[in-house]
N, C-alpha and C. Protein backbone atom coordinates (compact mmCIF):
# COMPACT_ATOMS: atom_id res chain seq x y z
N UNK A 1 -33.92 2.14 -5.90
CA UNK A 1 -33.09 1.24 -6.69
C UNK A 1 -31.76 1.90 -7.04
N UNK A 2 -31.74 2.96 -7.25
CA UNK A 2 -30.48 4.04 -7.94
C UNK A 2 -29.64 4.26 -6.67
N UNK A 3 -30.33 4.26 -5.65
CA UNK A 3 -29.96 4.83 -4.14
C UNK A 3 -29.14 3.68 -3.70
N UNK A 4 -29.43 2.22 -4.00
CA UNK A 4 -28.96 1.21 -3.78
C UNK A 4 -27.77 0.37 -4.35
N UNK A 5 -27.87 1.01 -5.96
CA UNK A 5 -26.81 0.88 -6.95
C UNK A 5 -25.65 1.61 -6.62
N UNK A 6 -26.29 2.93 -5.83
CA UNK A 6 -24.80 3.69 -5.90
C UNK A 6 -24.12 3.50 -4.65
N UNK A 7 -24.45 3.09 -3.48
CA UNK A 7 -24.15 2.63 -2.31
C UNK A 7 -23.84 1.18 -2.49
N UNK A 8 -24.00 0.67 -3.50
CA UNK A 8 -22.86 -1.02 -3.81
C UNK A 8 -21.74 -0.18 -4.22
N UNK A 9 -21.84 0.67 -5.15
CA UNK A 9 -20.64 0.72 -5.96
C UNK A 9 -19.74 1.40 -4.79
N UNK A 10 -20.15 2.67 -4.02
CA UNK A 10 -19.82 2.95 -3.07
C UNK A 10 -18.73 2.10 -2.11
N UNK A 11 -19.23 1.20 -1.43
CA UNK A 11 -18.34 0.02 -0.77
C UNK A 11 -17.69 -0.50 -1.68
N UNK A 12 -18.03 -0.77 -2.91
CA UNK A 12 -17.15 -1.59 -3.64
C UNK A 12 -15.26 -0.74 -3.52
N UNK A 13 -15.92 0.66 -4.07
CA UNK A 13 -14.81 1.63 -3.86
C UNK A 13 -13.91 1.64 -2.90
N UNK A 14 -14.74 1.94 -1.65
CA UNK A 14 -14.07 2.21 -0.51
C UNK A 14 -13.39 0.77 -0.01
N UNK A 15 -14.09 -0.62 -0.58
CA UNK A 15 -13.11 -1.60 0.38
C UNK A 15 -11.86 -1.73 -0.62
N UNK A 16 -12.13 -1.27 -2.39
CA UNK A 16 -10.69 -1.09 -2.77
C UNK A 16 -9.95 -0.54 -2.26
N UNK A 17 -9.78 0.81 -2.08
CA UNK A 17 -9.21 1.50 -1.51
C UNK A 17 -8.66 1.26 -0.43
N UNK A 18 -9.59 0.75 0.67
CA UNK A 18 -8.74 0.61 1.75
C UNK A 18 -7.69 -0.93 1.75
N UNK A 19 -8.11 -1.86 0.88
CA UNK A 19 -7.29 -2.95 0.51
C UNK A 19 -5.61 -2.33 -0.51
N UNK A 20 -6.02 -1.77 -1.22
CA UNK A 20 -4.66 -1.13 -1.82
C UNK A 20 -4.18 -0.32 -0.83
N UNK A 21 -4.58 0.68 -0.05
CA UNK A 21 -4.11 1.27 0.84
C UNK A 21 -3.40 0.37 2.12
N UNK A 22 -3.74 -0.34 2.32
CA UNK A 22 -3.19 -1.60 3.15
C UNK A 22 -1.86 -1.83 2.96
N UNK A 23 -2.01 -2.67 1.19
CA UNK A 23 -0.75 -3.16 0.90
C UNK A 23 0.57 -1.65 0.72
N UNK A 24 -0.08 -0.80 0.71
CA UNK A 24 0.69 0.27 0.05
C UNK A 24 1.50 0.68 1.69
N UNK A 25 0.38 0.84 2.98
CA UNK A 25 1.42 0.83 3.88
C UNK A 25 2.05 -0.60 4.28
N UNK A 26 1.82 -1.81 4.01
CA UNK A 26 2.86 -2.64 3.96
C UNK A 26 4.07 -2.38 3.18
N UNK A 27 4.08 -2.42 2.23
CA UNK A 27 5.34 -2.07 1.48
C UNK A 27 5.66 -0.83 2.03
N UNK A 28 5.38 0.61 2.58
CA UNK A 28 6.67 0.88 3.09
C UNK A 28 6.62 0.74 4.56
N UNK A 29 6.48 0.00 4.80
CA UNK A 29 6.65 -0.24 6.57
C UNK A 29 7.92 -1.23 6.32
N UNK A 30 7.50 -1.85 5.06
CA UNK A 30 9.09 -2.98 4.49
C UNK A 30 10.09 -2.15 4.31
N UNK A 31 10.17 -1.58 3.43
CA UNK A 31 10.85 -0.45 3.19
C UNK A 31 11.50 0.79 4.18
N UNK A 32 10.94 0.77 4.85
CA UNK A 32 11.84 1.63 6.30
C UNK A 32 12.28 0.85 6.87
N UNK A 33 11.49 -0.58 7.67
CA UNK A 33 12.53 -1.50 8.42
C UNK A 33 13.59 -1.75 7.61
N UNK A 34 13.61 -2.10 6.10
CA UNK A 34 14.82 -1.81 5.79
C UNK A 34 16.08 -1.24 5.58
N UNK A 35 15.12 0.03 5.57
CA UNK A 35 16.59 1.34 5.77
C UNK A 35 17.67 1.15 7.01
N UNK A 36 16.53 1.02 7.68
CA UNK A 36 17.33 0.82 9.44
C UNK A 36 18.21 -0.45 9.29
N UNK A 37 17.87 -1.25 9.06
CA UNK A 37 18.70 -2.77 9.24
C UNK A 37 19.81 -2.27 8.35
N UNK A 38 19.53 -1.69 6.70
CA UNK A 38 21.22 -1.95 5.92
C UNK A 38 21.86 -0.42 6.81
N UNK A 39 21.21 0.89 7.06
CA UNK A 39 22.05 1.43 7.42
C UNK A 39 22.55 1.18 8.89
N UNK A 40 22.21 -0.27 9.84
CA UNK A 40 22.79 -0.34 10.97
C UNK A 40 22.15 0.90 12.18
N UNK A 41 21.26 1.85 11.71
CA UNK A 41 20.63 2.52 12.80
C UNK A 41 21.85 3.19 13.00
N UNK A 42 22.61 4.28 12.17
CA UNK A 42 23.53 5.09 13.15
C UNK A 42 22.92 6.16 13.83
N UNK A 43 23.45 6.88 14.13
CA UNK A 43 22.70 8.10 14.94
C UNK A 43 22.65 9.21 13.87
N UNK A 44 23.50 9.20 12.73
CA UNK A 44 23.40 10.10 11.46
C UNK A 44 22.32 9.93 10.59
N UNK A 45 21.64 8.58 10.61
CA UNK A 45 20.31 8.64 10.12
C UNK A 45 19.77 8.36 10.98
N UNK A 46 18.21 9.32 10.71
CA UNK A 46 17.55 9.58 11.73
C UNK A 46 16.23 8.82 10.80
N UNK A 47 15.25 9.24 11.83
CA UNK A 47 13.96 8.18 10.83
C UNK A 47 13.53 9.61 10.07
N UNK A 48 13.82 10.56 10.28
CA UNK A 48 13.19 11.46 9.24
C UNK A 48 14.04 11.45 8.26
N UNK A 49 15.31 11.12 8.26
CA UNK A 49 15.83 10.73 7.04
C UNK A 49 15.74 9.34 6.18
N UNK A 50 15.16 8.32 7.10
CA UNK A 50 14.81 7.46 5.96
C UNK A 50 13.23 7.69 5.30
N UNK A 51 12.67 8.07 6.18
CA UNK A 51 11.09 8.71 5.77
C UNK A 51 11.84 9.32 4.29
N UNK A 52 12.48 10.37 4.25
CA UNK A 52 12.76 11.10 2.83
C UNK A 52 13.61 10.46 2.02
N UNK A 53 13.69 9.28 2.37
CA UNK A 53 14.81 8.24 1.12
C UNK A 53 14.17 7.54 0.47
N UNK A 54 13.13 7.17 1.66
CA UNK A 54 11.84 6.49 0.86
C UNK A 54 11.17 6.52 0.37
N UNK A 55 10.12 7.82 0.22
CA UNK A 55 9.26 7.92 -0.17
C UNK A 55 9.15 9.08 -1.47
N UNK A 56 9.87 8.37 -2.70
CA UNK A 56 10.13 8.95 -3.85
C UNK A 56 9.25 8.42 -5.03
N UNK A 57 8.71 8.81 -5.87
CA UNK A 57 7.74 8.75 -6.84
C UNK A 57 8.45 7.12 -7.60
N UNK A 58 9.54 6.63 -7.86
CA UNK A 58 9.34 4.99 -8.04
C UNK A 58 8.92 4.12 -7.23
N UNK A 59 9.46 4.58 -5.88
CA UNK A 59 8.90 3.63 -4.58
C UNK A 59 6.96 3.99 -4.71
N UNK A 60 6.32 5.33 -4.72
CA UNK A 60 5.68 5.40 -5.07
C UNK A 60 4.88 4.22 -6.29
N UNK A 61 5.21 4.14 -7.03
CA UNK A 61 4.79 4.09 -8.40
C UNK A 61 4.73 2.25 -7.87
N UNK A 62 5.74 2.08 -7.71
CA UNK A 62 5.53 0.04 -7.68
C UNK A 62 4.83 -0.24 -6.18
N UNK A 63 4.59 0.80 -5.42
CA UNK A 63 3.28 0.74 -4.02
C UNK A 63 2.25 0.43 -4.83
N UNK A 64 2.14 1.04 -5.49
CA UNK A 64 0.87 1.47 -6.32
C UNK A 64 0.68 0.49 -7.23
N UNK A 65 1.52 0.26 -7.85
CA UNK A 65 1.05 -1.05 -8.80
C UNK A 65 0.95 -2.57 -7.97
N UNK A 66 1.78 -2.54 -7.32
CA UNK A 66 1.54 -3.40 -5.93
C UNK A 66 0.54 -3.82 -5.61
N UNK A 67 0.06 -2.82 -5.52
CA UNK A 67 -0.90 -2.78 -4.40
C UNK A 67 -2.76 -3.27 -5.31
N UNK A 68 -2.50 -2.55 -6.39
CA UNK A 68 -3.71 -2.78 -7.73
C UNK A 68 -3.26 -4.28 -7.88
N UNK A 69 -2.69 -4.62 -7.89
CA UNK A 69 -2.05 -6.15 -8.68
C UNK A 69 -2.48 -7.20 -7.49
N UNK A 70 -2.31 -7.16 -6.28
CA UNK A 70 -2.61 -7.33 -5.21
C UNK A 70 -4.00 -7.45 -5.00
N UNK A 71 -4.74 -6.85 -4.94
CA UNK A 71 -6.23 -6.53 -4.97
C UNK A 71 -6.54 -7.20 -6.03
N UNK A 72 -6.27 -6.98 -7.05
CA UNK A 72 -6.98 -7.69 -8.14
C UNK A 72 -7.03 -9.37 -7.76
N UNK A 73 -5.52 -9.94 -7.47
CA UNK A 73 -5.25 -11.37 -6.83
C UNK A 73 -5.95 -11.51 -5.67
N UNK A 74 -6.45 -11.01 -5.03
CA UNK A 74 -7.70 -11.03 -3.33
C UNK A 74 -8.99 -11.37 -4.42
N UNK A 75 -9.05 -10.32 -5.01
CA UNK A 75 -10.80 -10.76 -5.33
C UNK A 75 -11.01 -11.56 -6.07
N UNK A 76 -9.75 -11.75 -7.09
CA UNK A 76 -10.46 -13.17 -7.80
C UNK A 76 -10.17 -14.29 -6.76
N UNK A 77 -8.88 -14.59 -5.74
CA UNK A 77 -9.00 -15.66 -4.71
C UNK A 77 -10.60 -15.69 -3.73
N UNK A 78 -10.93 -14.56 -4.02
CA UNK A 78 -11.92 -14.48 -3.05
C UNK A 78 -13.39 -14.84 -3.45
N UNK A 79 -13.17 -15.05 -4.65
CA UNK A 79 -14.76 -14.90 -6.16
C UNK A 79 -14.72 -16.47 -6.14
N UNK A 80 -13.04 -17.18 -6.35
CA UNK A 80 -13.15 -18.87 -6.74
C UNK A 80 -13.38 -19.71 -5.39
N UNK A 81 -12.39 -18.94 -4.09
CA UNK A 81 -12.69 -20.21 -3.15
C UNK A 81 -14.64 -19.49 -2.54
């Protein structure tokens, strides 16, 4: 029974995770195609320089809340229909 409780909670975990993790690489997959489009793709930025423009602890921080806020809106859409 205990073995069974903890292997729900288990998946429960892991399909959070990989659902926030989802949205979290959506948003920056948004977020780099964007770099490229406003900076026009010169040859002075390179993708390792938008990789390091991007990925700063606010961009961080609203992935992340994103992404919880997100999940939370899946499972209750997913609990009513």
């Amino acid at each position: 029974m205990i073995d069974n409780l903890k292997n729900k909670y288990f998946k429960l975990i892991l399909r959070a995770l990989i659902e926030v993790g989802f949205i979290v690489f959506l948003f920056y997959s948004n977020l780099l195609m964007g770099e490229f489009t406003k900076s026009n793709a010169t040859p002075v930025k390179t993708l390792l320089w938008a990789i390091h423009d991007i990925f700063t602890p606010v961009n961080f921080t609203i992935a992340m809340v994103s992404g919880l806020i997100g999940y939370i809106v899946f499972e209750f859409l997913r609990k009513k229909l």
